[in-house]
N, C-alpha and C. Protein backbone atom coordinates (compact mmCIF):
# COMPACT_ATOMS: atom_id res chain seq x y z
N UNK A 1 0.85 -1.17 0.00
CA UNK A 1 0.00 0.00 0.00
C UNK A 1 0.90 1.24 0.00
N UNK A 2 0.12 2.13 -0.95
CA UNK A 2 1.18 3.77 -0.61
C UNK A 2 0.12 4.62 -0.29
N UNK A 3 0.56 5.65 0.36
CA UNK A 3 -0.33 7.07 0.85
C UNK A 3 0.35 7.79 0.56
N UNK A 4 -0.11 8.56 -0.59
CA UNK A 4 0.67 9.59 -1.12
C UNK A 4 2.04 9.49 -1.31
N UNK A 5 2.95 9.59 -1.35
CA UNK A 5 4.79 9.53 -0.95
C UNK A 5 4.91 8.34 0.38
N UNK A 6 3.97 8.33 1.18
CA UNK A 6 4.00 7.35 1.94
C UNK A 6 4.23 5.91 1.97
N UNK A 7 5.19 5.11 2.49
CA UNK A 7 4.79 3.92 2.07
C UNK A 7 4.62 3.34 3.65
N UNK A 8 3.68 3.13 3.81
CA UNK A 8 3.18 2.35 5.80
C UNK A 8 4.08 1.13 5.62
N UNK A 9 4.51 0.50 7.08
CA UNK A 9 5.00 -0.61 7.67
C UNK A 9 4.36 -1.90 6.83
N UNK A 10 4.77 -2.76 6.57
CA UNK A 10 4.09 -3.71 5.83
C UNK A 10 2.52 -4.39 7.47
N UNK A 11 1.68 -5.49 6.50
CA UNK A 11 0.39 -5.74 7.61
C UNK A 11 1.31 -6.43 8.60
N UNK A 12 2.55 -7.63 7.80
CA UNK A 12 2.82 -8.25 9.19
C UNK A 12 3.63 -7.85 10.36
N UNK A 13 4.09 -6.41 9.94
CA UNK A 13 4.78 -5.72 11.30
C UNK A 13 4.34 -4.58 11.70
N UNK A 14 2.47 -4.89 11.76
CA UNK A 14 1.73 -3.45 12.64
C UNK A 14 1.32 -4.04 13.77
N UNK A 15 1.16 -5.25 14.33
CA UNK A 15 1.47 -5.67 15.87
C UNK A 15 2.08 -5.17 16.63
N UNK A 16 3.70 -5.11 15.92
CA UNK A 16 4.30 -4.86 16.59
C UNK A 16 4.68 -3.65 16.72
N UNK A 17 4.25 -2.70 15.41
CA UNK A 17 4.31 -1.23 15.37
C UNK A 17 3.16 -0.85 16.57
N UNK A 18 2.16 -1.65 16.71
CA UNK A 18 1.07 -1.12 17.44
C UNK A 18 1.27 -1.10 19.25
N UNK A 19 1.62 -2.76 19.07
CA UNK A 19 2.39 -3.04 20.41
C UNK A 19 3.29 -2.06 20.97
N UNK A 20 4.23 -1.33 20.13
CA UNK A 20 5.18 -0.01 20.88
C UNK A 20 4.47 1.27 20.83
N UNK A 21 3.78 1.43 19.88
CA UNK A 21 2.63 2.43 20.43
C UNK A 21 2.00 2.70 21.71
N UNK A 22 1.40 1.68 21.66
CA UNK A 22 0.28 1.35 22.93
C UNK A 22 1.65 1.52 24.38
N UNK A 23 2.73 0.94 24.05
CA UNK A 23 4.03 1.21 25.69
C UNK A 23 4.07 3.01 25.39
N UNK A 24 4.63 3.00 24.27
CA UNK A 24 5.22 5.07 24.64
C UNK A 24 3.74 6.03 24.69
N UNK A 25 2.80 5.77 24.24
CA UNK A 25 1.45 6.93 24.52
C UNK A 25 0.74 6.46 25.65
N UNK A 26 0.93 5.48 26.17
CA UNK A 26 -0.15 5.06 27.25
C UNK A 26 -0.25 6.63 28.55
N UNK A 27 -1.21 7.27 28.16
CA UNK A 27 -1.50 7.97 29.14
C UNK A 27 -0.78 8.00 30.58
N UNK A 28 -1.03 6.70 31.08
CA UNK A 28 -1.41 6.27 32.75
C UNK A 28 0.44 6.39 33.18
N UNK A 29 1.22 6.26 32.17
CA UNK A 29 2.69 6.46 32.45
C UNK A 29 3.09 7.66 32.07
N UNK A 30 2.19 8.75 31.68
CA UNK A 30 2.81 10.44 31.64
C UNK A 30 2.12 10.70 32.62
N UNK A 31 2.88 11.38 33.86
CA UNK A 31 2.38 12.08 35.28
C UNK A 31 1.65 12.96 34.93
N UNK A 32 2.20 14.08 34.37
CA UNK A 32 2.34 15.59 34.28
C UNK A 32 1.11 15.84 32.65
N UNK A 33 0.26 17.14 32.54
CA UNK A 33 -0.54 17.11 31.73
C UNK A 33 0.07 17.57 30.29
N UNK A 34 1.08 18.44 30.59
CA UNK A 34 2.18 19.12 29.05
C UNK A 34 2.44 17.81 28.87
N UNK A 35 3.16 16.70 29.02
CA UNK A 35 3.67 15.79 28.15
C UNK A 35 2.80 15.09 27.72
N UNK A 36 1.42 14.69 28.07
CA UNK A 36 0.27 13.98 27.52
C UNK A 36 -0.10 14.85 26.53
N UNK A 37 -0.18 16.28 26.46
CA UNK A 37 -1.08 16.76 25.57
C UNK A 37 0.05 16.75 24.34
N UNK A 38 1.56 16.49 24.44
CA UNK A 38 2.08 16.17 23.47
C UNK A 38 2.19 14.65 23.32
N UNK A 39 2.07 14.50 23.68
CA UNK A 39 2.02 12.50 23.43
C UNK A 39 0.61 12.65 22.40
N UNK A 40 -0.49 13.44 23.16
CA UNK A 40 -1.58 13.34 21.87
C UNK A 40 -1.60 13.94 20.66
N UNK A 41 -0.71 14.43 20.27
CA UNK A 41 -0.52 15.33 18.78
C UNK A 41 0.70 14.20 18.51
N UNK A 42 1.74 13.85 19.09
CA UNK A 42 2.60 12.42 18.51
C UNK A 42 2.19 11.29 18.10
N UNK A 43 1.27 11.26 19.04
CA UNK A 43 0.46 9.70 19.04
C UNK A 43 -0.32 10.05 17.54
N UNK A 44 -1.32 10.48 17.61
CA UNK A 44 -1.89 11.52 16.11
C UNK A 44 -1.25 10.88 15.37
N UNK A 45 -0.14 11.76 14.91
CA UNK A 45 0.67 11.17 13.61
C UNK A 45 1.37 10.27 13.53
N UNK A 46 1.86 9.54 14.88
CA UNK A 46 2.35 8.07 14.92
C UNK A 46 1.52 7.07 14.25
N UNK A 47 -0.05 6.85 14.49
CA UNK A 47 -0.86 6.21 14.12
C UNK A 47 -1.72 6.43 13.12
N UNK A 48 -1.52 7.36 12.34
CA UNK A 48 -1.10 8.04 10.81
C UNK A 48 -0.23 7.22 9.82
N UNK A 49 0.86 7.27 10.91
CA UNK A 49 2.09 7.13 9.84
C UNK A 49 2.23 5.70 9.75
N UNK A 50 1.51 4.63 10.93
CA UNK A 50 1.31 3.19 10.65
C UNK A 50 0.14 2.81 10.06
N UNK A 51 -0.95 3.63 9.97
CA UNK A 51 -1.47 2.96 8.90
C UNK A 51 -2.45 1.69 8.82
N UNK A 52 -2.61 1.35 10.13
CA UNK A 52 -3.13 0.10 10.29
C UNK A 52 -4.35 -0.81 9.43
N UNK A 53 -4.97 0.73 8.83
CA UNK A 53 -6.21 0.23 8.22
C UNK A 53 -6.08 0.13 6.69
N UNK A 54 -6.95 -0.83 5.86
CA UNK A 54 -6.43 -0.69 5.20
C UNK A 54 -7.70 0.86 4.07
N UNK A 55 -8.50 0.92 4.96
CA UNK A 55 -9.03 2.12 4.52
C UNK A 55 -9.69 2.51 5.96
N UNK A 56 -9.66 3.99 6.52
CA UNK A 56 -10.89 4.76 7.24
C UNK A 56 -9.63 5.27 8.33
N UNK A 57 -8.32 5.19 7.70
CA UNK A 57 -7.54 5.43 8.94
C UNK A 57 -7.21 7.33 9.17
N UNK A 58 -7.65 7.98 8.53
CA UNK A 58 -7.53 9.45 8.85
C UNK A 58 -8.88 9.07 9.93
N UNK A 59 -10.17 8.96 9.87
CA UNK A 59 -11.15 9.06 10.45
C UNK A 59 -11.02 8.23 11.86
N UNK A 60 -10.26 6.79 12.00
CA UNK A 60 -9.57 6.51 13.03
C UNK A 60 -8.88 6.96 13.97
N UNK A 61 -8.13 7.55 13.22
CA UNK A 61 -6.78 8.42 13.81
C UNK A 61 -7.58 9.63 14.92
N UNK A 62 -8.34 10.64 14.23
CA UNK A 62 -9.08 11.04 14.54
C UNK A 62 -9.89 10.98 15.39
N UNK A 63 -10.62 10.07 15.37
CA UNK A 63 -11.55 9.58 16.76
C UNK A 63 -10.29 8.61 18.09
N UNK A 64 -9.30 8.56 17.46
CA UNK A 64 -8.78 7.84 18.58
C UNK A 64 -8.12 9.29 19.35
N UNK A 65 -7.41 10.03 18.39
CA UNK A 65 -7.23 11.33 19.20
C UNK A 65 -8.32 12.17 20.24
N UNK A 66 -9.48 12.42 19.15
CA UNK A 66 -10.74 12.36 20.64
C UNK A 66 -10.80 11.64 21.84
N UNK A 67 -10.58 10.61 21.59
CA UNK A 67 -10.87 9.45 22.62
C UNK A 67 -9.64 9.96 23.92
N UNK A 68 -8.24 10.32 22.92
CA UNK A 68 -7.09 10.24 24.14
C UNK A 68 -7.25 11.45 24.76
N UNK A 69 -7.92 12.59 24.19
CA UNK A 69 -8.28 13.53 24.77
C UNK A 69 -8.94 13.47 26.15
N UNK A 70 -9.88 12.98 26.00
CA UNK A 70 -11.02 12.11 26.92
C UNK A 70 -9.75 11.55 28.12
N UNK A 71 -9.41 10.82 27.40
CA UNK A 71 -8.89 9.97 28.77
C UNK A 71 -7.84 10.61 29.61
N UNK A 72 -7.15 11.99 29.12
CA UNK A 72 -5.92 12.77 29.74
C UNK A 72 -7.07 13.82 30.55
N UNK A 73 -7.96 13.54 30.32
CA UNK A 73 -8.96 14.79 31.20
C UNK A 73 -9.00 16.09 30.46
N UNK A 74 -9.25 16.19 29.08
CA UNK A 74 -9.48 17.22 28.31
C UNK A 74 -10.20 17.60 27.43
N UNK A 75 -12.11 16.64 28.01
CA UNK A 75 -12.48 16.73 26.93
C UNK A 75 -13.69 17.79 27.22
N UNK A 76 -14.35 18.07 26.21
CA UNK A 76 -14.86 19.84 26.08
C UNK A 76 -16.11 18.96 26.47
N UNK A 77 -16.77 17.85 26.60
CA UNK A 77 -17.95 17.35 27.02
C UNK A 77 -18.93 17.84 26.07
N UNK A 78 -18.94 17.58 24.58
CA UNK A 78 -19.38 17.46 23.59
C UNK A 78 -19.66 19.01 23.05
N UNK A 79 -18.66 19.69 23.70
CA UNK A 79 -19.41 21.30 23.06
C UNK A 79 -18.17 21.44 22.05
N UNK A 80 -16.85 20.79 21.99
CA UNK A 80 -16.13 20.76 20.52
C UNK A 80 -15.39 20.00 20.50
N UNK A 81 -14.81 19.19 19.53
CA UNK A 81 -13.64 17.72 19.34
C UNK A 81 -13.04 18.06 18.14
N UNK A 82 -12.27 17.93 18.10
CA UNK A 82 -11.13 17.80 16.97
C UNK A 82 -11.85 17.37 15.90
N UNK A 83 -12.34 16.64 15.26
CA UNK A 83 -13.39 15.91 14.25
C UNK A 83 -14.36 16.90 14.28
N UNK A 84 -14.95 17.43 15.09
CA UNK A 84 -16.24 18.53 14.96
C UNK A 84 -15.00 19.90 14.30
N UNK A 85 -14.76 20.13 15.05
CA UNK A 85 -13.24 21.60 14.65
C UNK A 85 -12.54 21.29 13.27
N UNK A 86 -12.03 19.82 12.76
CA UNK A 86 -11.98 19.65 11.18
C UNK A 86 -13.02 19.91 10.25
N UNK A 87 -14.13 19.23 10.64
CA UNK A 87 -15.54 19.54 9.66
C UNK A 87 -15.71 21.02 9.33
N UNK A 88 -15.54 21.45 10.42
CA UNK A 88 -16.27 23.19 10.19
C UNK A 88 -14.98 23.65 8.84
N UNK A 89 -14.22 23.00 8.65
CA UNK A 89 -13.54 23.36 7.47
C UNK A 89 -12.99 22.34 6.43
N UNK A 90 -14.12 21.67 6.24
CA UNK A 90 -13.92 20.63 5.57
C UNK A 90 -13.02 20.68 4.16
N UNK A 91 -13.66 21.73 3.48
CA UNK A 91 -12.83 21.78 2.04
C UNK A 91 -11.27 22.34 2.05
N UNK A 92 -11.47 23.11 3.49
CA UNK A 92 -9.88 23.41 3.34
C UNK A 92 -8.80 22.43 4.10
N UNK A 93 -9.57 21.33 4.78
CA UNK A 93 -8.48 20.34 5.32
C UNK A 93 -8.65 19.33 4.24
N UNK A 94 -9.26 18.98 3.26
CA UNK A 94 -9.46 17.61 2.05
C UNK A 94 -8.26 18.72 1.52
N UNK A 95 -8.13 19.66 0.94
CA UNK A 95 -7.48 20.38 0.02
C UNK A 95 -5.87 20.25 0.28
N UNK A 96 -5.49 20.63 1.93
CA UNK A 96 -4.28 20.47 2.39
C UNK A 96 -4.13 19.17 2.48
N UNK A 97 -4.69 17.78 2.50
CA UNK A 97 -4.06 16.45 2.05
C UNK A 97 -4.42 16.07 0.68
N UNK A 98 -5.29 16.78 0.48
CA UNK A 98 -5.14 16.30 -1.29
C UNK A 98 -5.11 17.93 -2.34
N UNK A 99 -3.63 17.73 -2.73
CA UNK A 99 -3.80 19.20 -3.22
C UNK A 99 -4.62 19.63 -4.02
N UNK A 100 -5.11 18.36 -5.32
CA UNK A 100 -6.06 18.61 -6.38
C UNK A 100 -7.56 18.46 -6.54
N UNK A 101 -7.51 18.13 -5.01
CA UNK A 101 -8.89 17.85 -4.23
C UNK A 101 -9.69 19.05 -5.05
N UNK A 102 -11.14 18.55 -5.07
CA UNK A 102 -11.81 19.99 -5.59
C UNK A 102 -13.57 19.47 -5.08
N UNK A 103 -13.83 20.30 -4.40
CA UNK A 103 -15.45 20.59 -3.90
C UNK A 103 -16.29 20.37 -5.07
């Protein structure tokens, strides 16, 4: 599989891509709230850049970033999420990953 210039981890080494994921972002081992809220913009594009799916993984990525939000104690309790805050500009975030994207 390619994504754009991308080429993801092959399927039989996202276990183990996933497996070291799941040790360096695990919430419950960052004390302090600055290094979680960067673990969640790393984590983001860590699990981006593996790729796991073989389609729906921006929208994954996405809701799993909501989710880690949630669990570091930062979530707006449905009044805005990252996925709601992309939508409101939908054509201009399709555009910045697909340049020839067109409405």
């Amino acid at each position: 599989m390619k994504v754009g210039r991308h080429i993801p981890p092959t399927h039989d080494s996202i276990p183990e891509f996933l497996h070291r994921f799941s040790e360096i972002y695990n919430p419950a081992a960052l004390l302090a709230i600055e290094p979680r809220v960067v673990a969640a913009a790393a984590s983001h594009h860590r699990l981006a850049w593996i790729h796991p799916f073989f389609d729906g993984n921006g929208r994954m990525t996405r809701l799993f970033s909501h989710a880690y939000f949630i669990r570091i104690g930062l979530d707006a309790h449905g009044l805005w999420t990252i996925v709601r805050g992309l939508a409101r500009n939908r054509d201009r975030y399709l555009l910045r990953i697909f340049p020839r994207w067109r409405a």
